[in-house]
Protein backbone atom coordinates (compact mmCIF):
# COMPACT_ATOMS: atom_id res chain seq x y z
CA UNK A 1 -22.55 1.10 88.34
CA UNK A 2 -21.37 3.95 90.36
CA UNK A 3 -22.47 7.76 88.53
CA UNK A 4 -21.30 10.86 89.68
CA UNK A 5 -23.81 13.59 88.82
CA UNK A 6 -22.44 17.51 88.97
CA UNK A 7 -25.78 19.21 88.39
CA UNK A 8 -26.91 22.83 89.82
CA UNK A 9 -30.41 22.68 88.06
CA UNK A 10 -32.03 21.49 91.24
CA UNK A 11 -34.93 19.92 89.88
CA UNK A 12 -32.71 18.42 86.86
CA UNK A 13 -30.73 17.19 89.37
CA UNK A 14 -33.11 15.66 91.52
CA UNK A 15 -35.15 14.36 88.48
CA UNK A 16 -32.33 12.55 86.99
CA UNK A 17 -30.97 10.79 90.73
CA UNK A 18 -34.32 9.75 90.98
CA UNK A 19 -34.40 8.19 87.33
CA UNK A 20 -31.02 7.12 87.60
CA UNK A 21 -31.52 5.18 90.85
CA UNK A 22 -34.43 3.47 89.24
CA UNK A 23 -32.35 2.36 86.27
CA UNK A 24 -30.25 0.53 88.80
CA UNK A 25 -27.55 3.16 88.44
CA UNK A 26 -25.54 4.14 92.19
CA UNK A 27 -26.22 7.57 91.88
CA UNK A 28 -24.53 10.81 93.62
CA UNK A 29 -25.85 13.88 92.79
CA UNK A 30 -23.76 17.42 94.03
CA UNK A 31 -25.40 20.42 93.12
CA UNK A 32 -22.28 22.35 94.54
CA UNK A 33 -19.60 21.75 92.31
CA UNK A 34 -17.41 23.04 94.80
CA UNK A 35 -17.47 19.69 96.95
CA UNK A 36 -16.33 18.06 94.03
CA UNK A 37 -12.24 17.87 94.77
CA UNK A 38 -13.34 16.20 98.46
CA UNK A 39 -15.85 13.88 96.70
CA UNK A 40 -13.31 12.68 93.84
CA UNK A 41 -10.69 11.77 96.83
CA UNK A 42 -12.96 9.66 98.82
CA UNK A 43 -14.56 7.81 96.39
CA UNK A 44 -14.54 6.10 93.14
CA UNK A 45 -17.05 6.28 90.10
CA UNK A 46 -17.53 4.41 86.90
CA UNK A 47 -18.76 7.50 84.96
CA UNK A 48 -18.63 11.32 85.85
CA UNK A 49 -21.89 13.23 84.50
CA UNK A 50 -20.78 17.14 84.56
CA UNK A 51 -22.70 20.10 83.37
CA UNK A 52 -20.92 22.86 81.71
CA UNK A 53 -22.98 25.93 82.86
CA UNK A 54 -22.61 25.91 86.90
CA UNK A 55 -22.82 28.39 89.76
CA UNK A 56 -19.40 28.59 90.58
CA UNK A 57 -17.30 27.15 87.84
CA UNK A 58 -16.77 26.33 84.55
CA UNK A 59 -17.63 22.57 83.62
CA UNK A 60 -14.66 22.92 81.38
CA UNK A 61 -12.38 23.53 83.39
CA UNK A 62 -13.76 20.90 86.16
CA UNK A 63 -12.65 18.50 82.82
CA UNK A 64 -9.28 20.16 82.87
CA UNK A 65 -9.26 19.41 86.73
CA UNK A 66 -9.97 16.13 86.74
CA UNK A 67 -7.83 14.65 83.93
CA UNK A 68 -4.90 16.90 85.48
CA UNK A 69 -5.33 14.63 88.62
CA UNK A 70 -5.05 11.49 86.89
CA UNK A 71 -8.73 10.08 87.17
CA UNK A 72 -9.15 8.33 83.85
CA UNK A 73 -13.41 8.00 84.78
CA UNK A 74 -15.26 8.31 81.50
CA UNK A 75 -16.66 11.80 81.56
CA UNK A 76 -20.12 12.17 79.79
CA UNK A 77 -20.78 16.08 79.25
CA UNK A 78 -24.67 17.45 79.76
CA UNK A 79 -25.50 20.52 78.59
CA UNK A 80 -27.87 23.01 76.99
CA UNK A 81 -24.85 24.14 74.62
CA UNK A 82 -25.13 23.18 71.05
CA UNK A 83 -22.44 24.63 69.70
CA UNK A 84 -19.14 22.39 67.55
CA UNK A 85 -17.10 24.61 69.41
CA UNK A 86 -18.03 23.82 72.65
CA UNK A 87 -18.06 20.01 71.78
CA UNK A 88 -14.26 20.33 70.44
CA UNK A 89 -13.55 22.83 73.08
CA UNK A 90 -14.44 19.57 76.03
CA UNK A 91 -13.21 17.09 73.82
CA UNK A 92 -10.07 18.46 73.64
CA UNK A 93 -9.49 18.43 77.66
CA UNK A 94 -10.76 14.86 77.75
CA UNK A 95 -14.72 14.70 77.98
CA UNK A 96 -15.74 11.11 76.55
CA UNK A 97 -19.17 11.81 75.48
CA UNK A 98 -21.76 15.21 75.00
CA UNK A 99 -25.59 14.92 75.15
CA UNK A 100 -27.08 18.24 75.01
CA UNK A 101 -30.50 19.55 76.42
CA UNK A 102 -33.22 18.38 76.39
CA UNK A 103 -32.77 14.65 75.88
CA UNK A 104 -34.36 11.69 76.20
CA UNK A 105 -33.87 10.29 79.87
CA UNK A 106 -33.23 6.54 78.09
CA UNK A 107 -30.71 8.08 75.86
CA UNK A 108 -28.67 8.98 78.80
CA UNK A 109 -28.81 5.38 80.52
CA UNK A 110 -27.63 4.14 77.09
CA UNK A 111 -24.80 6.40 77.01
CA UNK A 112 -23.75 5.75 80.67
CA UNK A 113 -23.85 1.97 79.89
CA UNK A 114 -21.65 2.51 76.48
CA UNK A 115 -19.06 4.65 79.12
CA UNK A 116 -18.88 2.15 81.96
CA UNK A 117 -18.37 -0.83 79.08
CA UNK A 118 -15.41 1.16 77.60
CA UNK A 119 -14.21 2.22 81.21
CA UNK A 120 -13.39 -1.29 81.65
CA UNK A 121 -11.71 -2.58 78.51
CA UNK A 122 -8.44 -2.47 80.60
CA UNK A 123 -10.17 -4.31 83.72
CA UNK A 124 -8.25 -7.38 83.17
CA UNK A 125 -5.20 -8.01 84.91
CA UNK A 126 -3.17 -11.02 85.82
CA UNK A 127 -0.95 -12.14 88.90
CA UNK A 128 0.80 -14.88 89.13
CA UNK A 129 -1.36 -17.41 87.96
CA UNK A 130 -4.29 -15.68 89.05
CA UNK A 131 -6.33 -14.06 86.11
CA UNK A 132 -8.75 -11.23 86.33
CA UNK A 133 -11.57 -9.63 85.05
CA UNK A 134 -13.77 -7.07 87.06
CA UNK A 135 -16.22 -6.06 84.16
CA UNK A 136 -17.18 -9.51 83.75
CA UNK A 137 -16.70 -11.25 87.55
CA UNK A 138 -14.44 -13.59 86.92
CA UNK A 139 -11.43 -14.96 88.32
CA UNK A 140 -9.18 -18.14 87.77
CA UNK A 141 -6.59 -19.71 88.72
CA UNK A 142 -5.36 -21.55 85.76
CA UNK A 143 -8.70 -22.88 84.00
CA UNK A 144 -10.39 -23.28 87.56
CA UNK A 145 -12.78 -20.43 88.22
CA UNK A 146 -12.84 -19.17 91.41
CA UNK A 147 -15.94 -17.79 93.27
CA UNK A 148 -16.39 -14.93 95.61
CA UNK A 149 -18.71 -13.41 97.52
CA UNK A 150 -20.53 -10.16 96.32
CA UNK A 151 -19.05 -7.63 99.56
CA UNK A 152 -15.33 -9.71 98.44
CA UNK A 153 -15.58 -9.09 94.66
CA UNK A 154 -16.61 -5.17 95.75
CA UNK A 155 -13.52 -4.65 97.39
CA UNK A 156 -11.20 -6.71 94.93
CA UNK A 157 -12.53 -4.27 92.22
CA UNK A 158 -11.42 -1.77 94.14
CA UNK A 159 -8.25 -2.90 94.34
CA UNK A 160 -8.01 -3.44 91.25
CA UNK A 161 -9.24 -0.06 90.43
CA UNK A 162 -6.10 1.09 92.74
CA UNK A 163 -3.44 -1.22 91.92
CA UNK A 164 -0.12 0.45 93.81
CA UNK A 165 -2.02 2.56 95.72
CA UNK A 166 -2.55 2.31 99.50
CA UNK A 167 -6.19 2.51 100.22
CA UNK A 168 -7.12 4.18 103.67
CA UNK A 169 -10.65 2.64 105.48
CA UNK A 170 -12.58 5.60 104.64
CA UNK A 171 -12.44 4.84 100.98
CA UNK A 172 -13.04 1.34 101.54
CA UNK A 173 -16.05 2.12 103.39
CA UNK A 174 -17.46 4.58 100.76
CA UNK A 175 -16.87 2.13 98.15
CA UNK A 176 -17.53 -0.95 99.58
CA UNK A 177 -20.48 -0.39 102.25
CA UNK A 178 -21.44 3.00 100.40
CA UNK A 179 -20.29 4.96 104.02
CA UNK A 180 -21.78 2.50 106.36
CA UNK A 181 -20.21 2.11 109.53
CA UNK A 182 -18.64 -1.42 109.62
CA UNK A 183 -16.09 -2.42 112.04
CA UNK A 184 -12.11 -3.15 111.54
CA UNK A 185 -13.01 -6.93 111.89
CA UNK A 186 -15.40 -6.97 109.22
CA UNK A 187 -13.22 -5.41 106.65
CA UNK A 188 -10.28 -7.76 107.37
CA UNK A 189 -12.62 -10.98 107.56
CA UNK A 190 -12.95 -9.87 103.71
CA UNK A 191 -9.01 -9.22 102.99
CA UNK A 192 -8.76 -12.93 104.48
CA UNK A 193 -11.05 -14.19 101.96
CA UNK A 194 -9.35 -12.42 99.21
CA UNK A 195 -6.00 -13.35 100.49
CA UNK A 196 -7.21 -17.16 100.13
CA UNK A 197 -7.13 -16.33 96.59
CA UNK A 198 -4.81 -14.47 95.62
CA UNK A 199 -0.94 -15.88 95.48
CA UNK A 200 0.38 -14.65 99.09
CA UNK A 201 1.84 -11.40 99.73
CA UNK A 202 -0.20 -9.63 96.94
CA UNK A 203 -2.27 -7.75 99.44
CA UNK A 204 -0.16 -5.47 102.09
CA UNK A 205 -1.22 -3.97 105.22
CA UNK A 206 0.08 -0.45 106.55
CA UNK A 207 -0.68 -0.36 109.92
CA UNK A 208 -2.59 2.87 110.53
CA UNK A 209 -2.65 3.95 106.58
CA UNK A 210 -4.66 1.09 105.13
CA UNK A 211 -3.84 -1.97 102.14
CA UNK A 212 -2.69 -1.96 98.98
CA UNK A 213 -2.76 -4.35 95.93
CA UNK A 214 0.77 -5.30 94.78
């Protein structure tokens, strides 16, 4: 599970990536809010962690922000703010969840997990006679179940995650290799395996832009 953590109590911040990481939770932790619009293009996250009283901006309005650009991520709102209005206030804008300070570290994993579960209620698709499911691995054709490898079923979620979209290398790299450096050949030795599986023509290549899931 992929967290995005916008945090600028340093040692909060560096407290909870720590914790976070041990929980077996991919965490990235920005303590400059400001990055945020460059981090939210390049990669993907299965819950967004924002709190409400930063250096630079508002968390509310980094809600406002987010759902404006389309990104449906479950948002999970931590702050020291107790008040109903401030609840309603990122409710209304489309936070998913509020935890206030302090909190149990354990409470917060058990919220993220709730998020990510409900994230992926609509992680199903179907094409052709290929059926779908990222949250739970599993893909068949007909009644057959079809394996994958780990790095394949990675980038198929991403994909998935993308449907229509074209999705450039960087952002396969970020997602997939979390930024490694892998060459072209490696990345299309996995499209080949994915392409064995799913009913031809469904993945596209744009020479120069990157691929996209049909």
């Amino acid at each position: 599970m992929k967290i995005l953590l916008v945090e600028d109590d340093r040692v909060l911040g560096e407290s909870l990536e720590e914790y976070l990481k041990l929980e077996h939770f991919e965490t990235l932790w920005l303590w400059d809010e400001r990055k945020l619009p460059n981090v939210l293009n390049i990669y993907e996250f299965d819950v967004i962690v924002i709190d409400l009283m930063l250096n630079y901006s508002r968390g509310e309005d980094l809600i406002t922000f987010i759902r404006e650009k389309g990104i449906k991520t479950p948002i999970l709102i931590l702050t020291a703010k107790k008040r109903v209005e401030d609840k309603e206030t990122c409710f209304l804008r489309g936070a998913d969840d509020y935890l206030t300070k302090p909190f149990e570290p354990k409470e917060l994993v058990l919220r993220l997990s709730a998020l990510s579960k409900r994230k992926h209620i609509d992680s199903f698709i179907n094409i052709g006679d290929i059926s779908i499911n990222i949250d739970t691995k599993i893909i068949l054709k007909g009644s057959k179940e079809i394996k994958l490898s780990k790095t394949a079923w990675d980038l198929l979620t991403l994909f998935v995650k993308r449907k229509g979209e074209i999705i450039d290398k960087e952002t396969i790299l970020n997602y997939v290799w979390g930024g490694k450096a892998v060459g072209e050949e490696v990345i299309r030795a996995y499209i080949k395996e994915l392409r064995k599986v799913l009913p031809e023509g469904t993945i596209q290549n744009y020479k120069g832009r990157g691929y996209k899931l049909s």
